[in-house]
C-alpha atoms as a PDB file:
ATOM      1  CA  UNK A   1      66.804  76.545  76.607  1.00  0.00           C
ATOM      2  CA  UNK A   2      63.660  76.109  74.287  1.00  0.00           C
ATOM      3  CA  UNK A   3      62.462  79.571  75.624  1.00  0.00           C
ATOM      4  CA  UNK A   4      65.685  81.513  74.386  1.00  0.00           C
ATOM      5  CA  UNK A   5      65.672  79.539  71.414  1.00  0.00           C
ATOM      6  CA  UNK A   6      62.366  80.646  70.728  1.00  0.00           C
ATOM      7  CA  UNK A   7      62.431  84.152  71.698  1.00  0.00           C
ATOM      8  CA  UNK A   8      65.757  84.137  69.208  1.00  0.00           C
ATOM      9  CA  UNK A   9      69.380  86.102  69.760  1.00  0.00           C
ATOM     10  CA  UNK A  10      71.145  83.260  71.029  1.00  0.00           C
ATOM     11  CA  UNK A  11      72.026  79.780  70.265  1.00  0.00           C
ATOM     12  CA  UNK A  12      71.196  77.792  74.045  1.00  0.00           C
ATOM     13  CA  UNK A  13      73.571  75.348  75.108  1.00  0.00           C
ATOM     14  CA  UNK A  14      73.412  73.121  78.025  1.00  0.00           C
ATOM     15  CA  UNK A  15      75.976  69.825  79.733  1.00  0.00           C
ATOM     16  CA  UNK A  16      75.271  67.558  82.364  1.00  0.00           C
ATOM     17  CA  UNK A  17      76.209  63.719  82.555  1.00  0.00           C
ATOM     18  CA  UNK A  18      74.206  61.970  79.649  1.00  0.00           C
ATOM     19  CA  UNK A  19      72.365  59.460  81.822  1.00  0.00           C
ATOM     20  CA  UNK A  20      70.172  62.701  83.380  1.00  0.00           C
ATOM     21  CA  UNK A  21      69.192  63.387  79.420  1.00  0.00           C
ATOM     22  CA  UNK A  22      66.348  61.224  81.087  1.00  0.00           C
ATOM     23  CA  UNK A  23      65.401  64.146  83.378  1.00  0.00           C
ATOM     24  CA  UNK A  24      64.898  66.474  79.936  1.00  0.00           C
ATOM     25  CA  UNK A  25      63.753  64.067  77.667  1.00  0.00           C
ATOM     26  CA  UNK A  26      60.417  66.073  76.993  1.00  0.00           C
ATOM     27  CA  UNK A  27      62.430  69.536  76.219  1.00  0.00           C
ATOM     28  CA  UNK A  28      64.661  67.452  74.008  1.00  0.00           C
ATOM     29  CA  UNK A  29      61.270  66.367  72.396  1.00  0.00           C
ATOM     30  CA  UNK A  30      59.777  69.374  72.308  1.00  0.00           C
ATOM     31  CA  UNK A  31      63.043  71.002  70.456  1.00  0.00           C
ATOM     32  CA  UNK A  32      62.682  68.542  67.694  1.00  0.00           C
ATOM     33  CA  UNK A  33      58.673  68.819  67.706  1.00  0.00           C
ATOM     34  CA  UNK A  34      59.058  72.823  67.091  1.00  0.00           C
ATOM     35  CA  UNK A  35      62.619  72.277  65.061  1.00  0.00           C
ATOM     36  CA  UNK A  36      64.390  74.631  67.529  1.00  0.00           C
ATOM     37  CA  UNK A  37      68.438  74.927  67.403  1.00  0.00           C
ATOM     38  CA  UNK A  38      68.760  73.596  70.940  1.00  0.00           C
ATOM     39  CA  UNK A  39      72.504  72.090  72.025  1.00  0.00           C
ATOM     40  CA  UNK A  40      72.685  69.395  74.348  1.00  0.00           C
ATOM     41  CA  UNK A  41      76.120  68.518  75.305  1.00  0.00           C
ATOM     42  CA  UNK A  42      76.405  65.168  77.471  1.00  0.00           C
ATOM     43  CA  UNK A  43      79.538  64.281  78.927  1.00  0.00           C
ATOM     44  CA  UNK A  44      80.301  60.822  80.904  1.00  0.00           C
ATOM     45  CA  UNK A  45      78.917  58.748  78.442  1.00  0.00           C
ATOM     46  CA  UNK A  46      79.439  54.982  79.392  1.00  0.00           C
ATOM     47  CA  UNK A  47      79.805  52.377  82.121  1.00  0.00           C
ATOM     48  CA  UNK A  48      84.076  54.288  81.686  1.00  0.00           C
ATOM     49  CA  UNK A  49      82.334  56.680  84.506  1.00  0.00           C
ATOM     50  CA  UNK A  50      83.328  54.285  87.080  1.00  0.00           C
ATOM     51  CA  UNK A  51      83.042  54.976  90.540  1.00  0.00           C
ATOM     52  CA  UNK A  52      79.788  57.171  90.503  1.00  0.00           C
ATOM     53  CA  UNK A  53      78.443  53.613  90.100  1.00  0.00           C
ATOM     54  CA  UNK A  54      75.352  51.940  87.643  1.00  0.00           C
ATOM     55  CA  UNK A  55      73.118  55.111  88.485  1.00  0.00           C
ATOM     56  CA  UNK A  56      75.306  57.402  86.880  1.00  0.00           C
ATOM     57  CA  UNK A  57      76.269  55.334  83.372  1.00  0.00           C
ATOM     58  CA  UNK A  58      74.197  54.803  80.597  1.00  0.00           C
ATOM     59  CA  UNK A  59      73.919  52.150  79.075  1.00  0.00           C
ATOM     60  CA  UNK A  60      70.530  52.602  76.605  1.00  0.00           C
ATOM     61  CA  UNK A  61      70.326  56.212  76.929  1.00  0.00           C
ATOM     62  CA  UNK A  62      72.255  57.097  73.446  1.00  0.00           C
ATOM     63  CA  UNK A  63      69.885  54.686  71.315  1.00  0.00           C
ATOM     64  CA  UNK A  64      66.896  56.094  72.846  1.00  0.00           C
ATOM     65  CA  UNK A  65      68.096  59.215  71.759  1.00  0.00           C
ATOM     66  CA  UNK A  66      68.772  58.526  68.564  1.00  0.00           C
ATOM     67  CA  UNK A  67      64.903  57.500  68.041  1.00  0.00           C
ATOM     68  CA  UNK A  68      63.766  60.786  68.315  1.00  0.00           C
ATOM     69  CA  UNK A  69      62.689  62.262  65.088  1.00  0.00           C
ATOM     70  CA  UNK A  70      64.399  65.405  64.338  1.00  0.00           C
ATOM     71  CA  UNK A  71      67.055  65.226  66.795  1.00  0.00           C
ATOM     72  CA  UNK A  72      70.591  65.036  65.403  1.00  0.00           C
ATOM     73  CA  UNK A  73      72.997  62.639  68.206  1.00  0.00           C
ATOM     74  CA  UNK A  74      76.442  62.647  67.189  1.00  0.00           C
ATOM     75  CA  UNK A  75      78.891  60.309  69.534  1.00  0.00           C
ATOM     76  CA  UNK A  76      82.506  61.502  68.415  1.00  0.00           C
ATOM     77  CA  UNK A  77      85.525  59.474  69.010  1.00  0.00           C
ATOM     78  CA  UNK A  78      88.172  62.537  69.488  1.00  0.00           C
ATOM     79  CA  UNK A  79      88.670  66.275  68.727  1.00  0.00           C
ATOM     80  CA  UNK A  80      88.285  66.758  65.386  1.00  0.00           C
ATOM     81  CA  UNK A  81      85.148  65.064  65.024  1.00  0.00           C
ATOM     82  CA  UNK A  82      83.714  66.829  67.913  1.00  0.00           C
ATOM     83  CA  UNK A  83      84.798  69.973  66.311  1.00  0.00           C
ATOM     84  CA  UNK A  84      82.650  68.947  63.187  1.00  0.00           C
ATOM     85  CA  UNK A  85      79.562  68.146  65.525  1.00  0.00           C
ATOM     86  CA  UNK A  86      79.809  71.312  67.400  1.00  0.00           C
ATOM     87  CA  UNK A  87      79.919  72.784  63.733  1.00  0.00           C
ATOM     88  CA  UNK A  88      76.733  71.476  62.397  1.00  0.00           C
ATOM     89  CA  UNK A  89      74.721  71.793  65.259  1.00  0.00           C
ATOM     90  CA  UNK A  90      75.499  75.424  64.797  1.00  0.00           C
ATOM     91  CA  UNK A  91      74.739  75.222  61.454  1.00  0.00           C
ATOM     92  CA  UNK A  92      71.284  73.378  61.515  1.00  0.00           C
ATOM     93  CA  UNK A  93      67.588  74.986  62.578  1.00  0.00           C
ATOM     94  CA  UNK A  94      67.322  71.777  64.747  1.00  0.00           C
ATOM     95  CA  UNK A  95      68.582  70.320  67.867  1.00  0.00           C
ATOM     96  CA  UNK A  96      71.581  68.325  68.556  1.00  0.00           C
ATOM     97  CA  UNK A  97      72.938  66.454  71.082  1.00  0.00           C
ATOM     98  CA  UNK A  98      76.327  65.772  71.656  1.00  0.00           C
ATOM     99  CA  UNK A  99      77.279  62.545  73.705  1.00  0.00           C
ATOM    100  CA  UNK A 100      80.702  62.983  74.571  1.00  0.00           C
ATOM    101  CA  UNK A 101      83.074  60.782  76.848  1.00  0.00           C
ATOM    102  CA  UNK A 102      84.932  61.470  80.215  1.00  0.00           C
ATOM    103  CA  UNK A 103      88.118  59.454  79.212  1.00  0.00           C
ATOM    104  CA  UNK A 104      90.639  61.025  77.169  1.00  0.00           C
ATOM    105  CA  UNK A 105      90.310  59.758  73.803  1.00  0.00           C
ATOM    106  CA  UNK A 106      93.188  59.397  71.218  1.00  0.00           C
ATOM    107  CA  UNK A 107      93.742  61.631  68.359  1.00  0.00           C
ATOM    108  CA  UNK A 108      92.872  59.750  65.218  1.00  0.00           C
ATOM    109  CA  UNK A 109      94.819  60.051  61.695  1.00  0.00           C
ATOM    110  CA  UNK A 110      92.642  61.198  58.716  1.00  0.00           C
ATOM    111  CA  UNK A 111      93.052  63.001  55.402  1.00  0.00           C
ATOM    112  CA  UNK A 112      91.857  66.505  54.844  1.00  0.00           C
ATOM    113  CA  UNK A 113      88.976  64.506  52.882  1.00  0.00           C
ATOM    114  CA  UNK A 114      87.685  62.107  55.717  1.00  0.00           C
ATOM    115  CA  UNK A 115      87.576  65.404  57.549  1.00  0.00           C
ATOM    116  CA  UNK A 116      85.106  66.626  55.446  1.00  0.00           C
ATOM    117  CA  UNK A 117      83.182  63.453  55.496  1.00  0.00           C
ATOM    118  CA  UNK A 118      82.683  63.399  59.169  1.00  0.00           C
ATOM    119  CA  UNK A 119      80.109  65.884  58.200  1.00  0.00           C
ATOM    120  CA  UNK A 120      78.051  63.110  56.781  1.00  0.00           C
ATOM    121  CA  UNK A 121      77.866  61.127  59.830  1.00  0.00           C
ATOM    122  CA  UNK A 122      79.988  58.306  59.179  1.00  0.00           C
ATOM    123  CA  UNK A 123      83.107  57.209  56.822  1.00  0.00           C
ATOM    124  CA  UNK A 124      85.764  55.023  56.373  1.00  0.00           C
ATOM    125  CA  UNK A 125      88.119  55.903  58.697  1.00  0.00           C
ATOM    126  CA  UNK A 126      90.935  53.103  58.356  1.00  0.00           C
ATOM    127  CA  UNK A 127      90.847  50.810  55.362  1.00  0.00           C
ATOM    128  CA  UNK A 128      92.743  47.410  54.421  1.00  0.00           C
ATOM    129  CA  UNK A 129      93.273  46.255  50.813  1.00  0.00           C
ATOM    130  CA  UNK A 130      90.375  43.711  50.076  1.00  0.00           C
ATOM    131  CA  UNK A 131      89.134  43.558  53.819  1.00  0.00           C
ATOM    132  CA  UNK A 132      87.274  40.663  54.627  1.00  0.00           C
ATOM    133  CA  UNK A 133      84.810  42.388  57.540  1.00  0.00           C
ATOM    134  CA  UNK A 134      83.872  45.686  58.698  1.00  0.00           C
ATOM    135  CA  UNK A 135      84.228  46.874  62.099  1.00  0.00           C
ATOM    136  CA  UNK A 136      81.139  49.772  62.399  1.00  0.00           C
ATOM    137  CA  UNK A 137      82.196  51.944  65.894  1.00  0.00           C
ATOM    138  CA  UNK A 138      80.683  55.270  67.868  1.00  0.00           C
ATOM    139  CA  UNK A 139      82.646  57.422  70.128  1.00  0.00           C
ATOM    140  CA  UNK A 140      85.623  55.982  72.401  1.00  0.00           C
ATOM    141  CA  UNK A 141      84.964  52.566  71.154  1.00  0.00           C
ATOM    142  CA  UNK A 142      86.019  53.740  67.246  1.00  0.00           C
ATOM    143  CA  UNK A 143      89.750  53.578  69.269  1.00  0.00           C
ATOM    144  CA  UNK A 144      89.126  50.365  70.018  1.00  0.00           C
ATOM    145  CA  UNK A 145      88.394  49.377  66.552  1.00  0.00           C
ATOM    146  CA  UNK A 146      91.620  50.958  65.696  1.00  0.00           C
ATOM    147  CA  UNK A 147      93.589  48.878  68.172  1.00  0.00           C
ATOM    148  CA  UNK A 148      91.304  45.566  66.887  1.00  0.00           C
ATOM    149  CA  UNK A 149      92.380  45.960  63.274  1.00  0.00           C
ATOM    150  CA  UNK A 150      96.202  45.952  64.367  1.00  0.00           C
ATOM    151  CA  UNK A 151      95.603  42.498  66.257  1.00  0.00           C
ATOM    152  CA  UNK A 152      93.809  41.178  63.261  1.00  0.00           C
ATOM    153  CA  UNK A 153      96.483  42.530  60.584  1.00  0.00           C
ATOM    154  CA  UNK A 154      99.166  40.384  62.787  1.00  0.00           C
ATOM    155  CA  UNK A 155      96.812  37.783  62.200  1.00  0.00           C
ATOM    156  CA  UNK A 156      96.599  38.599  57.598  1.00  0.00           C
ATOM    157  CA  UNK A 157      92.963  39.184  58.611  1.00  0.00           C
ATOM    158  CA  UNK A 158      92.026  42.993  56.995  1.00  0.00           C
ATOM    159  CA  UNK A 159      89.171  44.864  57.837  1.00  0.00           C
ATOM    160  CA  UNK A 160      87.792  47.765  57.777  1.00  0.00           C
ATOM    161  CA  UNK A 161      86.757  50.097  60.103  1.00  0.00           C
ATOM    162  CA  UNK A 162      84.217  52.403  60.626  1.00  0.00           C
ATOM    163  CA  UNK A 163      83.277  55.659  62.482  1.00  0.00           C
ATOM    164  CA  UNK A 164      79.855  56.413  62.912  1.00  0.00           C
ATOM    165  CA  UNK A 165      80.057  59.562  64.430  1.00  0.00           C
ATOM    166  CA  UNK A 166      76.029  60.496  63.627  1.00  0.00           C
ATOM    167  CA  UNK A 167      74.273  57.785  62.889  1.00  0.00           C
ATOM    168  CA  UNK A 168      71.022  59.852  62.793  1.00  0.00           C
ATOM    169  CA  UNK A 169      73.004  62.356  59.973  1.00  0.00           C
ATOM    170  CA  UNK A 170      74.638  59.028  58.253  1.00  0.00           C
ATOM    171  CA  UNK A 171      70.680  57.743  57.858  1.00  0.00           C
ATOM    172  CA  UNK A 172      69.629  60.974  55.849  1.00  0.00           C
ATOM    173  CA  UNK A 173      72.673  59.906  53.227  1.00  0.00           C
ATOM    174  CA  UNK A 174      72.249  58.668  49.592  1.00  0.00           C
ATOM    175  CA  UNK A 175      72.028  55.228  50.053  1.00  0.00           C
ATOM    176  CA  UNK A 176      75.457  54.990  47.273  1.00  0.00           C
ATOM    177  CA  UNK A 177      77.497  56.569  50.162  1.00  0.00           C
ATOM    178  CA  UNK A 178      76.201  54.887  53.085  1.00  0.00           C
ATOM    179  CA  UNK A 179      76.625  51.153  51.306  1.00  0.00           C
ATOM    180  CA  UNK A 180      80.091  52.455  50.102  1.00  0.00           C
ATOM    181  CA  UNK A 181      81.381  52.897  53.869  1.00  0.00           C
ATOM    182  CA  UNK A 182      79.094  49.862  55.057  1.00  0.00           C
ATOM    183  CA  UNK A 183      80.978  47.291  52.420  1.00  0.00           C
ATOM    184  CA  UNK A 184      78.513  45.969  50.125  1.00  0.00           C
ATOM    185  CA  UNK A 185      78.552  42.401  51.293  1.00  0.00           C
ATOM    186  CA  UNK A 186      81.072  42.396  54.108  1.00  0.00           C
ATOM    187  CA  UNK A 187      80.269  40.317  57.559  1.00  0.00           C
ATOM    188  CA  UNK A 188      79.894  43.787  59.958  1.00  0.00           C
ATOM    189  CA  UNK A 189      80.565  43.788  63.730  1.00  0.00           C
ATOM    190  CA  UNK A 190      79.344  46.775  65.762  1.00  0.00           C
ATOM    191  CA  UNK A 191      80.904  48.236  69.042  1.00  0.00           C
ATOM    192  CA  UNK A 192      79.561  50.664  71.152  1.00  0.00           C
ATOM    193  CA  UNK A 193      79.522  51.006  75.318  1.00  0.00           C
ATOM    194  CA  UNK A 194      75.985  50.500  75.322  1.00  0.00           C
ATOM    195  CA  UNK A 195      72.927  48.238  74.097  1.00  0.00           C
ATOM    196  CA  UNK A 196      73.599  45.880  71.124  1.00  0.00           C
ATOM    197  CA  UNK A 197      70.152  45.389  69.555  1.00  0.00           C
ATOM    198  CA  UNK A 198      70.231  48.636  67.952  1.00  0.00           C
ATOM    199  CA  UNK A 199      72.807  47.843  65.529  1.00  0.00           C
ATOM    200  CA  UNK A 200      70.692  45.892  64.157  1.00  0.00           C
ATOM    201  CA  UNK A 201      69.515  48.300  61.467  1.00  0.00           C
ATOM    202  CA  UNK A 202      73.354  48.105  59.989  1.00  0.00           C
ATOM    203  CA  UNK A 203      72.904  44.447  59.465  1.00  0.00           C
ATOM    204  CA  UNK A 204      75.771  43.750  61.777  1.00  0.00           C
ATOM    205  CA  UNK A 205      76.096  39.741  62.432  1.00  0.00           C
ATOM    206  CA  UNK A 206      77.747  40.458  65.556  1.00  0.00           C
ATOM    207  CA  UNK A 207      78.283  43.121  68.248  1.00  0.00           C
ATOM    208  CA  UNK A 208      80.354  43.786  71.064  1.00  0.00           C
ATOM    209  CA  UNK A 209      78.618  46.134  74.017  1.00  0.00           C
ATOM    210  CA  UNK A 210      76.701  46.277  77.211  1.00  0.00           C
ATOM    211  CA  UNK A 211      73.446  45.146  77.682  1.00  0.00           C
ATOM    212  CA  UNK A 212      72.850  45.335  80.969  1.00  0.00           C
ATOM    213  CA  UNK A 213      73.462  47.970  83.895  1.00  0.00           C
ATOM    214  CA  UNK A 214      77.039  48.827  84.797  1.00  0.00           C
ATOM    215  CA  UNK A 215      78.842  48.719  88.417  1.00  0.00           C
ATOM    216  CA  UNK A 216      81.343  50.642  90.631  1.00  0.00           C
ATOM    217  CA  UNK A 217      84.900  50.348  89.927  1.00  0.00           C
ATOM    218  CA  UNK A 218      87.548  52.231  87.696  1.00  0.00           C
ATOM    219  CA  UNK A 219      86.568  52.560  84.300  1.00  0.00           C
ATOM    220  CA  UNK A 220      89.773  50.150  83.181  1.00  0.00           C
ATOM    221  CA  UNK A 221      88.972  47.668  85.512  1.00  0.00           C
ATOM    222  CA  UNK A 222      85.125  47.982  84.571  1.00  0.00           C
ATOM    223  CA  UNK A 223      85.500  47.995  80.494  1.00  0.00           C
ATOM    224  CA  UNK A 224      88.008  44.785  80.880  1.00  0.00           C
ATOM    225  CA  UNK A 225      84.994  42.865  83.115  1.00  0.00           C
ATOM    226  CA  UNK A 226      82.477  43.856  80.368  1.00  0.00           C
ATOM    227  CA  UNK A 227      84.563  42.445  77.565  1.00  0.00           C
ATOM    228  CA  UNK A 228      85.459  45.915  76.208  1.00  0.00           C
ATOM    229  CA  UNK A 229      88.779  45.100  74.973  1.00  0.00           C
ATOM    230  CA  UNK A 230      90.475  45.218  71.661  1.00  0.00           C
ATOM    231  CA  UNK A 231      91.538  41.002  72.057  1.00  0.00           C
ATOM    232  CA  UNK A 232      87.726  40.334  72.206  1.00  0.00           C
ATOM    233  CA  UNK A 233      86.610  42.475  69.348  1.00  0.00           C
ATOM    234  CA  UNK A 234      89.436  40.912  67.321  1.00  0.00           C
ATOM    235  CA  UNK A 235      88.291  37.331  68.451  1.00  0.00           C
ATOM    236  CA  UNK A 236      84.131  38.529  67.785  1.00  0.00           C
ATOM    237  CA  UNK A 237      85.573  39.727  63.993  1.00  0.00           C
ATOM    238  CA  UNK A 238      87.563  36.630  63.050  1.00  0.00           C
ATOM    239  CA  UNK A 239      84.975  34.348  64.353  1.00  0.00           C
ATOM    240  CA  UNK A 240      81.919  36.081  62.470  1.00  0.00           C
ATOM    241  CA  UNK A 241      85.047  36.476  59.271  1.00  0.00           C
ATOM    242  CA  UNK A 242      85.412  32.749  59.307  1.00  0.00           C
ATOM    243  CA  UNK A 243      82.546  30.736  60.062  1.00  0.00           C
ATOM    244  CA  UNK A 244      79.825  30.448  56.776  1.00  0.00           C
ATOM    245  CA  UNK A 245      76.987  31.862  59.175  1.00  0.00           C
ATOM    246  CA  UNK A 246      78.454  35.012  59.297  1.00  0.00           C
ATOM    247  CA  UNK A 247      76.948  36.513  56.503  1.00  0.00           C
ATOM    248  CA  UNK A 248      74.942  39.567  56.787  1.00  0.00           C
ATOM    249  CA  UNK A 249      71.554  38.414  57.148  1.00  0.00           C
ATOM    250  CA  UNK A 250      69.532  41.129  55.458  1.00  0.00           C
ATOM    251  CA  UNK A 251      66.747  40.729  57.756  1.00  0.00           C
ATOM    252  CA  UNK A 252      68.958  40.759  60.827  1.00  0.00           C
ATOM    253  CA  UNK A 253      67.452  37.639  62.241  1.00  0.00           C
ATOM    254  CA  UNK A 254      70.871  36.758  64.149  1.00  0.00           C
ATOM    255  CA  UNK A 255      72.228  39.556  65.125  1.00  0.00           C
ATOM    256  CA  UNK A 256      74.133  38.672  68.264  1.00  0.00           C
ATOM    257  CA  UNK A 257      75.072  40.817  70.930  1.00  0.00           C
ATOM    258  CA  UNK A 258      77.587  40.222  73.398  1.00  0.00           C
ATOM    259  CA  UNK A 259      77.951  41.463  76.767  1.00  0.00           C
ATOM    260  CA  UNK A 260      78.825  40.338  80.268  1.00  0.00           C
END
């Protein structure tokens, strides 16, 4: 793929399961080192692979990823933004890779406006009048977010919710945009099927993920044993919402990360 891409005349594309982006990890390099328009496209992208077992489900790969310089990741949670990520890695003389999952993801409800701001790697996707907390969420778990804020508006607790769709395009945004989807002062909470550390950065006080390796069983079965569920995100949010200690510590010192 770096060869074509090189000798010019053709965009390269290439898909296999994202936890073998280990097997490629110096071409990957090498296409950000020489700023060659390389697509990666990695399907199965969390411990919702199921049955292929621990082997075959990453867990750390997309934050290692996302630490190579150069290299745009995007994680989308449904069509639309996927259509935007194919999009700009057409559009940009570097590579991409595109971590997408093998569940069927729902269809989520924006204006013609957050469309356009998908381009920039994360927005507001659902907002509450004066929320109390922000919910910050990548790929399949950004639907789980969705079903989170329902349980907490039973519960007169609004928050808002995030989609970070790139955070490696999101980083490269004024800093007025990126605190204006982050909430300026709002307890955050981070969800992603994978390591929790990394959200670090966001100055999430909490987050909901996986940090250890996955097992064999249906995805369902397996994202309910990891605590993957919409009634624990809820439960993470209103305890971070509620309790004093929950403010975003702006050296994230307590950044917690929860996980089976």
């Amino acid at each position: 793929m770096n060869g074509i891409a090189l000798h010019g005349g053709f965009i390269p594309y290439g898909g296999t399961f994202l936890t073998f982006s280990d097997y490629s990890r110096n071409a990957i390099r090498m296409a950000a080192l020489m700023k060659q328009r390389v697509v990666h496209v990695f399907t199965h992208d969390s411990i919702g692979l199921g049955e292929d077992g621990p082997t075959h489900q990453p867990v750390e790969h997309a934050a290692s990823l996302r630490l190579i310089p150069g290299l745009d990741v995007w994680r989308p949670c449904d069509a639309a933004e996927t259509a935007v990520a194919w999009l700009q890695a057409l559009l940009q003389q570097a590579p991409s890779a595109l971590l997408l999952s093998r569940q069927n993801l729902p269809a989520q409800l924006r204006t013609p406006q957050q469309v356009l701001d998908v381009r920039r790697g994360g927005y507001v996707l659902s907002d509450r009048h004066h929320p109390l907390a922000a919910i910050l969420a990548t790929g399949s778990e950004v639907a789980l977010a969705m079903a989170a804020q329902e349980l907490l508006d039973a519960q007169n607790l609004p928050v808002r919710v995030v989609s970070l769709p790139s955070t490696t395009v999101f980083d490269r945004q004024d800093r007025g945009w990126r605190e204006s989807v982050l909430g300026r002062g709002l307890p955050r909470i981070g969800v992603e099927a994978g390591v929790t550390k990394w959200w670090g950065q966001y100055g999430c006080s909490a987050a909901l993920g996986v940090d250890r390796f996955g097992d064999s069983a249906p995805a369902a079965q397996l994202f309910a044993e990891f605590g993957l569920t919409a009634e624990r995100l809820a439960a993470l949010v209103t305890a971070h919402c509620r309790a004093p200690e929950a403010a975003v510590d702006s050296q994230n010192e307590h950044l917690v990360g929860l996980s089976n």
